[in-house]
PDB file of N, CA and C in Angstrom:
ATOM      1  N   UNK A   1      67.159 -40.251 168.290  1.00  0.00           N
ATOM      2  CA  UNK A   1      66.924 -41.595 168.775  1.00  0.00           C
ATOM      3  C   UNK A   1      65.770 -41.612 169.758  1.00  0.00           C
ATOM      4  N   UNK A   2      65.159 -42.691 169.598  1.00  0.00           N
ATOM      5  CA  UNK A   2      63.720 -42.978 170.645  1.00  0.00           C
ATOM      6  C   UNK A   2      64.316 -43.588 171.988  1.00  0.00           C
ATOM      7  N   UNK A   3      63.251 -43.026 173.251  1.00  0.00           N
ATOM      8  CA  UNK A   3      64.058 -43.765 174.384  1.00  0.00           C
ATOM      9  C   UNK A   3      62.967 -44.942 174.186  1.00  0.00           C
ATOM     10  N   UNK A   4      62.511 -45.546 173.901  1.00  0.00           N
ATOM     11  CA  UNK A   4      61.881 -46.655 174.188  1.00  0.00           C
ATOM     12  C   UNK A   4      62.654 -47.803 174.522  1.00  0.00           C
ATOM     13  N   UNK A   5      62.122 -48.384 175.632  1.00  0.00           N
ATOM     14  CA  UNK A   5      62.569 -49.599 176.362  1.00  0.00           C
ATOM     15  C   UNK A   5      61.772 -50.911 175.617  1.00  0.00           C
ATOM     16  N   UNK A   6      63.265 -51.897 174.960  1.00  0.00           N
ATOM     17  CA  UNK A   6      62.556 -53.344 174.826  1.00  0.00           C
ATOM     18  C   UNK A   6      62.374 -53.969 175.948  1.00  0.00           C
ATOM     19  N   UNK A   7      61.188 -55.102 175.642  1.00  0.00           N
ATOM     20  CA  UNK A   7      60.829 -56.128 176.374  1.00  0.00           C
ATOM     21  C   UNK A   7      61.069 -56.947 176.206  1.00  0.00           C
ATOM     22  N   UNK A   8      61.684 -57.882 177.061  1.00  0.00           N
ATOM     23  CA  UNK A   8      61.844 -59.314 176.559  1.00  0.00           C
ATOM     24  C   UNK A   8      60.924 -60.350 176.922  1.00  0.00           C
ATOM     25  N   UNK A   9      60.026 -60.660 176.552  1.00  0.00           N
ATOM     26  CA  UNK A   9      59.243 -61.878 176.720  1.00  0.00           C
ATOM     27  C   UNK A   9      59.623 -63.453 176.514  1.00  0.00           C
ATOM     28  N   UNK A  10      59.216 -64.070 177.388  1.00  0.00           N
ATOM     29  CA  UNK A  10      59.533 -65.442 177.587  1.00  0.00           C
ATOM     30  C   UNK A  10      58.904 -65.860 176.074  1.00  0.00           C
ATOM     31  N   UNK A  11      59.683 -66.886 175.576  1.00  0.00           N
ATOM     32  CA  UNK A  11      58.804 -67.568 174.249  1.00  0.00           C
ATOM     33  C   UNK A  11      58.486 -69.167 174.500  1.00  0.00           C
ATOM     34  N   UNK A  12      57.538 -69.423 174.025  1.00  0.00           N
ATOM     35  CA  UNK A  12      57.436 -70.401 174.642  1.00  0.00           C
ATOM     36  C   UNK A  12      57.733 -72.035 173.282  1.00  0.00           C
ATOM     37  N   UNK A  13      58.515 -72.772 174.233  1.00  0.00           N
ATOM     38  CA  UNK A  13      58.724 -73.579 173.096  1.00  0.00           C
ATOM     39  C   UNK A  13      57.946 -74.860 172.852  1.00  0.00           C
ATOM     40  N   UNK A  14      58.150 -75.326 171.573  1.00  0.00           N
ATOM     41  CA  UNK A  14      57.499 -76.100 171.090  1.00  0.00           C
ATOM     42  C   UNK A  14      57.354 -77.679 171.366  1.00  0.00           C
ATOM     43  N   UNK A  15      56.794 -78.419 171.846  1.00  0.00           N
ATOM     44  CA  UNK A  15      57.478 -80.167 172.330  1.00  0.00           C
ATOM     45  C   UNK A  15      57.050 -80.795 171.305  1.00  0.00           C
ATOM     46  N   UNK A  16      56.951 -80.333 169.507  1.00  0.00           N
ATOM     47  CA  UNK A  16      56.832 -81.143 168.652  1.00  0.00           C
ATOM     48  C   UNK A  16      57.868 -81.506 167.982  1.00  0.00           C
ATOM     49  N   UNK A  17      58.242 -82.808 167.444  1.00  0.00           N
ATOM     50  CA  UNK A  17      59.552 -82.663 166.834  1.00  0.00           C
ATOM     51  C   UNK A  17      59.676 -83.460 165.289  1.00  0.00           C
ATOM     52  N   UNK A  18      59.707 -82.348 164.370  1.00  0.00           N
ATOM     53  CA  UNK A  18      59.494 -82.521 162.908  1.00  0.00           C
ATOM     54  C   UNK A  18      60.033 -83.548 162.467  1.00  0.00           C
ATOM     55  N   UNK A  19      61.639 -83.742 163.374  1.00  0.00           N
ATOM     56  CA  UNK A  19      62.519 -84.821 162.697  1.00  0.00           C
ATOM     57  C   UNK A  19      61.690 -86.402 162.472  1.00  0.00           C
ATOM     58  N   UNK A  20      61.308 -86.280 163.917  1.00  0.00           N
ATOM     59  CA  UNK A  20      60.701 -87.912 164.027  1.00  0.00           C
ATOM     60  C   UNK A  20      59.327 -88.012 163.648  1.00  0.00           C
ATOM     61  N   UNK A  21      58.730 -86.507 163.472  1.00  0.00           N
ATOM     62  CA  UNK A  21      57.567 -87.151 162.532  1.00  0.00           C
ATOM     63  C   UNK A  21      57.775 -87.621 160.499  1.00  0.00           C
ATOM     64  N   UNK A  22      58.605 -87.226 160.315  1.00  0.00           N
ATOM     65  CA  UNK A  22      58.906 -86.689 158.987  1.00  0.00           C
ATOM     66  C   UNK A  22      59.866 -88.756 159.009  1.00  0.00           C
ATOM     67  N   UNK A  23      60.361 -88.836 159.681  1.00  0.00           N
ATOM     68  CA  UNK A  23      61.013 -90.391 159.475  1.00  0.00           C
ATOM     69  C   UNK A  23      60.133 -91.095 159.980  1.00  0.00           C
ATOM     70  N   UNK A  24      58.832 -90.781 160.928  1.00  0.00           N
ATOM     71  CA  UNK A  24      57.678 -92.417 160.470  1.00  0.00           C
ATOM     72  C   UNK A  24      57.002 -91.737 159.368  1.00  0.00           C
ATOM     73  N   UNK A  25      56.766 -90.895 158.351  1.00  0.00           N
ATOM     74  CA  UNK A  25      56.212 -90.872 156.982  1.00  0.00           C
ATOM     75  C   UNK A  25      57.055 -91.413 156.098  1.00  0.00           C
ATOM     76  N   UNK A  26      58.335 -91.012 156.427  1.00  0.00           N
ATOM     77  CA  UNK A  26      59.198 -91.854 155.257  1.00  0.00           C
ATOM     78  C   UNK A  26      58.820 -92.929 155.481  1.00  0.00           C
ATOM     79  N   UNK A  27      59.014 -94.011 156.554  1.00  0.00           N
ATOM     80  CA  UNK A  27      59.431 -95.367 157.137  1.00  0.00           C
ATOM     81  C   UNK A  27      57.647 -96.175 156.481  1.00  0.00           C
ATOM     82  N   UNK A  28      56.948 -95.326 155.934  1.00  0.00           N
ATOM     83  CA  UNK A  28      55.643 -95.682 155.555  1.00  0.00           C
ATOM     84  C   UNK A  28      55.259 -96.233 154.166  1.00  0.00           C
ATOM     85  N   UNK A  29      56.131 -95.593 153.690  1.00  0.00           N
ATOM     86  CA  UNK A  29      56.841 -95.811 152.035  1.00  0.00           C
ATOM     87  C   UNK A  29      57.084 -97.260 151.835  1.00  0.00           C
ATOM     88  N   UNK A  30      56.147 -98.109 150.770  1.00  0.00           N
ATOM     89  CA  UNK A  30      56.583 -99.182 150.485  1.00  0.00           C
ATOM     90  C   UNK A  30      57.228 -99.391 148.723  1.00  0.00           C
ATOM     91  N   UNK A  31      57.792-100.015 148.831  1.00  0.00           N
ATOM     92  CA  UNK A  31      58.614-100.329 147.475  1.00  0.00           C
ATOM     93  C   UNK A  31      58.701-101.791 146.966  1.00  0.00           C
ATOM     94  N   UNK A  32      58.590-101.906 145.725  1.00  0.00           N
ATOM     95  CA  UNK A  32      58.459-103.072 145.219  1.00  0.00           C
ATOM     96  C   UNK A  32      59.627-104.077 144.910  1.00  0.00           C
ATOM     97  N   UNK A  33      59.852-105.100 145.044  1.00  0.00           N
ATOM     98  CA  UNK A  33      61.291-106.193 145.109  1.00  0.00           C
ATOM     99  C   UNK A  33      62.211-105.212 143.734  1.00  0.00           C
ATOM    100  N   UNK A  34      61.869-105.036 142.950  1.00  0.00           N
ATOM    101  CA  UNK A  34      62.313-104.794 141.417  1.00  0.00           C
ATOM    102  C   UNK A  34      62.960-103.227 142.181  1.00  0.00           C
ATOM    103  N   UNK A  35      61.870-102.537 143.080  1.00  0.00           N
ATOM    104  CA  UNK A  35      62.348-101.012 142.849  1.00  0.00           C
ATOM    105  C   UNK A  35      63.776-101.018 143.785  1.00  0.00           C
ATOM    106  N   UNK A  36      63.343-102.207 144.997  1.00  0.00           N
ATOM    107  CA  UNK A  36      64.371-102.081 145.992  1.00  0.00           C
ATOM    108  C   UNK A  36      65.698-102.416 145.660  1.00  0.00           C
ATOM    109  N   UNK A  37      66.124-103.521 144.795  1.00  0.00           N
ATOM    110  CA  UNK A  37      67.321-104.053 144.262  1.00  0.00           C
ATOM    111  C   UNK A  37      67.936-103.065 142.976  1.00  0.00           C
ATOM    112  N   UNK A  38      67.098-101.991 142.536  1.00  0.00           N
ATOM    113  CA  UNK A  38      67.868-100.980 141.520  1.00  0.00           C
ATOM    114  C   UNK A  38      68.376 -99.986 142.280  1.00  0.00           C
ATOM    115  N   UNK A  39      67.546 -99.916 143.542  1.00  0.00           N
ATOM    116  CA  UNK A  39      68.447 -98.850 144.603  1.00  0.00           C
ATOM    117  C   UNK A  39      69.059 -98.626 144.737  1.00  0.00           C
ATOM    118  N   UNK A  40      69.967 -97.460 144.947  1.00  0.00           N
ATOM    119  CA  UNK A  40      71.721 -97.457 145.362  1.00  0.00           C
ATOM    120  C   UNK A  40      71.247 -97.304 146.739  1.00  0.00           C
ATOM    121  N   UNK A  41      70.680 -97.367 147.521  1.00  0.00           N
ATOM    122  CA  UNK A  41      70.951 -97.641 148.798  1.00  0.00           C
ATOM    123  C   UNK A  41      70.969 -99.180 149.037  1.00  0.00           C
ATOM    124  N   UNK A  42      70.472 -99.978 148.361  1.00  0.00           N
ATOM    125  CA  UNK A  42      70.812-101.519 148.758  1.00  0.00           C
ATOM    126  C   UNK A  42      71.970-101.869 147.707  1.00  0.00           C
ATOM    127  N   UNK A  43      72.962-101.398 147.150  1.00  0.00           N
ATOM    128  CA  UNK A  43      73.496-101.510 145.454  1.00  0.00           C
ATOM    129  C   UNK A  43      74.460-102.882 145.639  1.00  0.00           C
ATOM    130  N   UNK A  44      74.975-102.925 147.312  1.00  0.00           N
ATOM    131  CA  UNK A  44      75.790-103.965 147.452  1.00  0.00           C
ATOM    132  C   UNK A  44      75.140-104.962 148.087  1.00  0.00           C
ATOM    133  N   UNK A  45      73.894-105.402 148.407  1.00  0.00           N
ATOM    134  CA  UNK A  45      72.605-106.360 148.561  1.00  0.00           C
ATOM    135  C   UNK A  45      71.953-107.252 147.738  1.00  0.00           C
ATOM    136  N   UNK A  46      72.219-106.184 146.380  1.00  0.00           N
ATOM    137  CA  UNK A  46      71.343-106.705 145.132  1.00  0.00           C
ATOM    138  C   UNK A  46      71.173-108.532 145.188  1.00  0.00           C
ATOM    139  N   UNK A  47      71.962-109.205 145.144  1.00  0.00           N
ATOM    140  CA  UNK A  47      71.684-110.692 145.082  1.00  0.00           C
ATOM    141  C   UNK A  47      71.372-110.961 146.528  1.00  0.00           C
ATOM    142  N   UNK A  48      71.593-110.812 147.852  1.00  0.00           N
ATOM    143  CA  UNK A  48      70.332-111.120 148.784  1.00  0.00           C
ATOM    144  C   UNK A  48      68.928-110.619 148.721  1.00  0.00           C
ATOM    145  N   UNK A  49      69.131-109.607 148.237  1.00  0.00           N
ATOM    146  CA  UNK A  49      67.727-109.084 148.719  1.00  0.00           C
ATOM    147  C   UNK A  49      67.219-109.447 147.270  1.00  0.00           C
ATOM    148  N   UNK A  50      67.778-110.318 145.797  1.00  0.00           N
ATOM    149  CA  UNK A  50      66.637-111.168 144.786  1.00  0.00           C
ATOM    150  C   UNK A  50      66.557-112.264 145.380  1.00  0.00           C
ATOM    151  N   UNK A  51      67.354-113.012 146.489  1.00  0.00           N
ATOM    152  CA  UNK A  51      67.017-113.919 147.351  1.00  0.00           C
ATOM    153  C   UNK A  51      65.855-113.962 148.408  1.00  0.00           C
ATOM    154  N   UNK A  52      66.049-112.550 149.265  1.00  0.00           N
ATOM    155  CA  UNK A  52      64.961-112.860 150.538  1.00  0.00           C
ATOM    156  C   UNK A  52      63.900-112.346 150.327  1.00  0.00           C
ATOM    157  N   UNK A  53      63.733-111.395 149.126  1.00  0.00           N
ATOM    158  CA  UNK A  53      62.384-110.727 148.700  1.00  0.00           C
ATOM    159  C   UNK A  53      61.799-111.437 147.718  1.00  0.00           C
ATOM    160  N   UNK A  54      59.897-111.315 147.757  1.00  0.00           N
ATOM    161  CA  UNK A  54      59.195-112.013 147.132  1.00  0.00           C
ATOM    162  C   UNK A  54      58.410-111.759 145.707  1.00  0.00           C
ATOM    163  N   UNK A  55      58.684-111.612 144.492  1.00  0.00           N
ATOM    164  CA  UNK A  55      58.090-111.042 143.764  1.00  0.00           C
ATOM    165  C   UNK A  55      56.419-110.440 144.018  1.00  0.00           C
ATOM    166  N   UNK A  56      56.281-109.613 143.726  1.00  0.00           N
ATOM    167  CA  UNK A  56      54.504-109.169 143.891  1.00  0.00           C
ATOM    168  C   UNK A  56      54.376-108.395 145.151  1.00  0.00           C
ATOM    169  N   UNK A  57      55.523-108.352 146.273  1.00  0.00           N
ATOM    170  CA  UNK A  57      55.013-108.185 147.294  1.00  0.00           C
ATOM    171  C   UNK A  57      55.936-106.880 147.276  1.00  0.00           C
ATOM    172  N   UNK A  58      55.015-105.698 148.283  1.00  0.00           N
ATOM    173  CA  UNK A  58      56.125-104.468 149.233  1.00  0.00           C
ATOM    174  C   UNK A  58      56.161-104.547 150.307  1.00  0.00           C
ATOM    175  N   UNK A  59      57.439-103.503 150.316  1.00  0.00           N
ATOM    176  CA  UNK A  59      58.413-103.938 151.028  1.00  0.00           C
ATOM    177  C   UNK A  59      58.470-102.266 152.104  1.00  0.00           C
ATOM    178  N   UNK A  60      59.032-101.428 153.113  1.00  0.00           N
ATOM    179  CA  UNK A  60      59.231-100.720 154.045  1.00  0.00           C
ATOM    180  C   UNK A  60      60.922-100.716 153.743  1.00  0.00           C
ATOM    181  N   UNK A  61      61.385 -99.797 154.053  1.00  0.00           N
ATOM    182  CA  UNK A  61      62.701 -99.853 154.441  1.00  0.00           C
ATOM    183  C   UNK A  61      63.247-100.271 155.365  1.00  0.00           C
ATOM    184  N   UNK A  62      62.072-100.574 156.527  1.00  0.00           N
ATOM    185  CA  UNK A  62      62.290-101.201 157.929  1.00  0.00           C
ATOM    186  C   UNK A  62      62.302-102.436 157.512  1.00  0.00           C
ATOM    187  N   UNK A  63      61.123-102.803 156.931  1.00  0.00           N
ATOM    188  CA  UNK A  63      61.365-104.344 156.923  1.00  0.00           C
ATOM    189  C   UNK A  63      62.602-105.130 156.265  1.00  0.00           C
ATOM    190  N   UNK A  64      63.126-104.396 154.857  1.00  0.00           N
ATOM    191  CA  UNK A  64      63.794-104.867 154.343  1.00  0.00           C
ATOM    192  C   UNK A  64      65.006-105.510 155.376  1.00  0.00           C
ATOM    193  N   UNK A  65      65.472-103.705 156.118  1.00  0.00           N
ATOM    194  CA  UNK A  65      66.897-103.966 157.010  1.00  0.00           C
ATOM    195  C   UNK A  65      66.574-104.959 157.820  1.00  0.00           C
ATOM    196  N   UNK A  66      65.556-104.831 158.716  1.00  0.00           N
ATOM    197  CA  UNK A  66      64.987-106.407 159.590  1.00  0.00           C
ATOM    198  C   UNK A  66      65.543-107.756 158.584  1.00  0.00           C
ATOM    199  N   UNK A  67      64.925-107.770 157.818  1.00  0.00           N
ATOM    200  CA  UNK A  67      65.364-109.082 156.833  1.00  0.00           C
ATOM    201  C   UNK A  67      67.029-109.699 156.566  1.00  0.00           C
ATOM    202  N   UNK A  68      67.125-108.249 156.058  1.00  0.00           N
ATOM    203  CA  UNK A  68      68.742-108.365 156.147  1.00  0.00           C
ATOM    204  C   UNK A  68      69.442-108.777 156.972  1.00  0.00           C
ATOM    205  N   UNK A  69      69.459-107.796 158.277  1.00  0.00           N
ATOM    206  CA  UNK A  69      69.747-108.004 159.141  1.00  0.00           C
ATOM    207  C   UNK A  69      69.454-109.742 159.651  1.00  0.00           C
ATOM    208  N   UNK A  70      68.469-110.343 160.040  1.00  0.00           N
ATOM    209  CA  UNK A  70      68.468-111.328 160.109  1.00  0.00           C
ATOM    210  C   UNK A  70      69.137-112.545 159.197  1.00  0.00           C
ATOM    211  N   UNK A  71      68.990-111.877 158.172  1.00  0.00           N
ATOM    212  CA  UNK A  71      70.051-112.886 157.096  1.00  0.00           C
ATOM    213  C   UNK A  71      71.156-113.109 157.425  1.00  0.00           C
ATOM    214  N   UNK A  72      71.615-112.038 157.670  1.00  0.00           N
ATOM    215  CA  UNK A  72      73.250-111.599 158.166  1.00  0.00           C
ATOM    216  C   UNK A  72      73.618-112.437 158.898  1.00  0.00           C
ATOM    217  N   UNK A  73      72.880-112.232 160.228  1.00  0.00           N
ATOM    218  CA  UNK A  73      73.285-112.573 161.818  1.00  0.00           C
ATOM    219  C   UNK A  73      72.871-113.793 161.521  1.00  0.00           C
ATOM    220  N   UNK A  74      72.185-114.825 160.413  1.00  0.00           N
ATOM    221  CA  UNK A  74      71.902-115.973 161.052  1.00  0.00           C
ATOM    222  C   UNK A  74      73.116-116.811 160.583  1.00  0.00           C
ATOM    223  N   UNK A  75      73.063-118.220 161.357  1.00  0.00           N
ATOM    224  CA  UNK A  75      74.238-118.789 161.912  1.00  0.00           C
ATOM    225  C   UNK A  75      74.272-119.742 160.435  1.00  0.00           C
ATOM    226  N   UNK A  76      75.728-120.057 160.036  1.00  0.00           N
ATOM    227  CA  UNK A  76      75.913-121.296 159.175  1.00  0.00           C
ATOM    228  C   UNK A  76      75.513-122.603 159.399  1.00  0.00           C
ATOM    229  N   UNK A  77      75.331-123.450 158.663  1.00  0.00           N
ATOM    230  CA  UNK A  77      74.557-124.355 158.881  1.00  0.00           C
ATOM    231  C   UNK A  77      75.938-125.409 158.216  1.00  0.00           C
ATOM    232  N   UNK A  78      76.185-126.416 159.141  1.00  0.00           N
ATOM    233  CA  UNK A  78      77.568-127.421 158.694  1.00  0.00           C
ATOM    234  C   UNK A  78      77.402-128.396 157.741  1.00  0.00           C
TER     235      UNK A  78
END
């Protein structure tokens, strides 16, 4: 056996963080009314979102939920 002595050196860490760059590239991604309503992530939406979305136009995943969301929360009308 060798007597050699390890060293431990300080490492130094990183202040970048992959997660949140990697979800504003997703969040960049636009999709078309047709692609968003075959989605299984909107699958129980499908008839609002052929309501609040505009043919021809894309769409963000942000914006959509914004939309939604506002659909949701807005108030009945008597």
């Amino acid at each position: 056996m060798s007597n050699k002595k390890l060293i431990k050196q300080p490492v130094e860490e990183s202040t970048f963080d992959f997660s949140e760059q990697q979800s504003k590239e997703i969040a960049t991604f636009k999709f078309s009314k047709q692609q968003l309503v075959s989605s299984k992530k909107y699958a129980f939406q499908r008839d609002v979102l052929n309501a609040l979305l505009k043919d021809g136009q894309v769409y963000t995943f942000s914006e959509v939920d914004q939309q939604l969301n506002d659909f949701l929360k807005g108030k009945v009308k008597k």
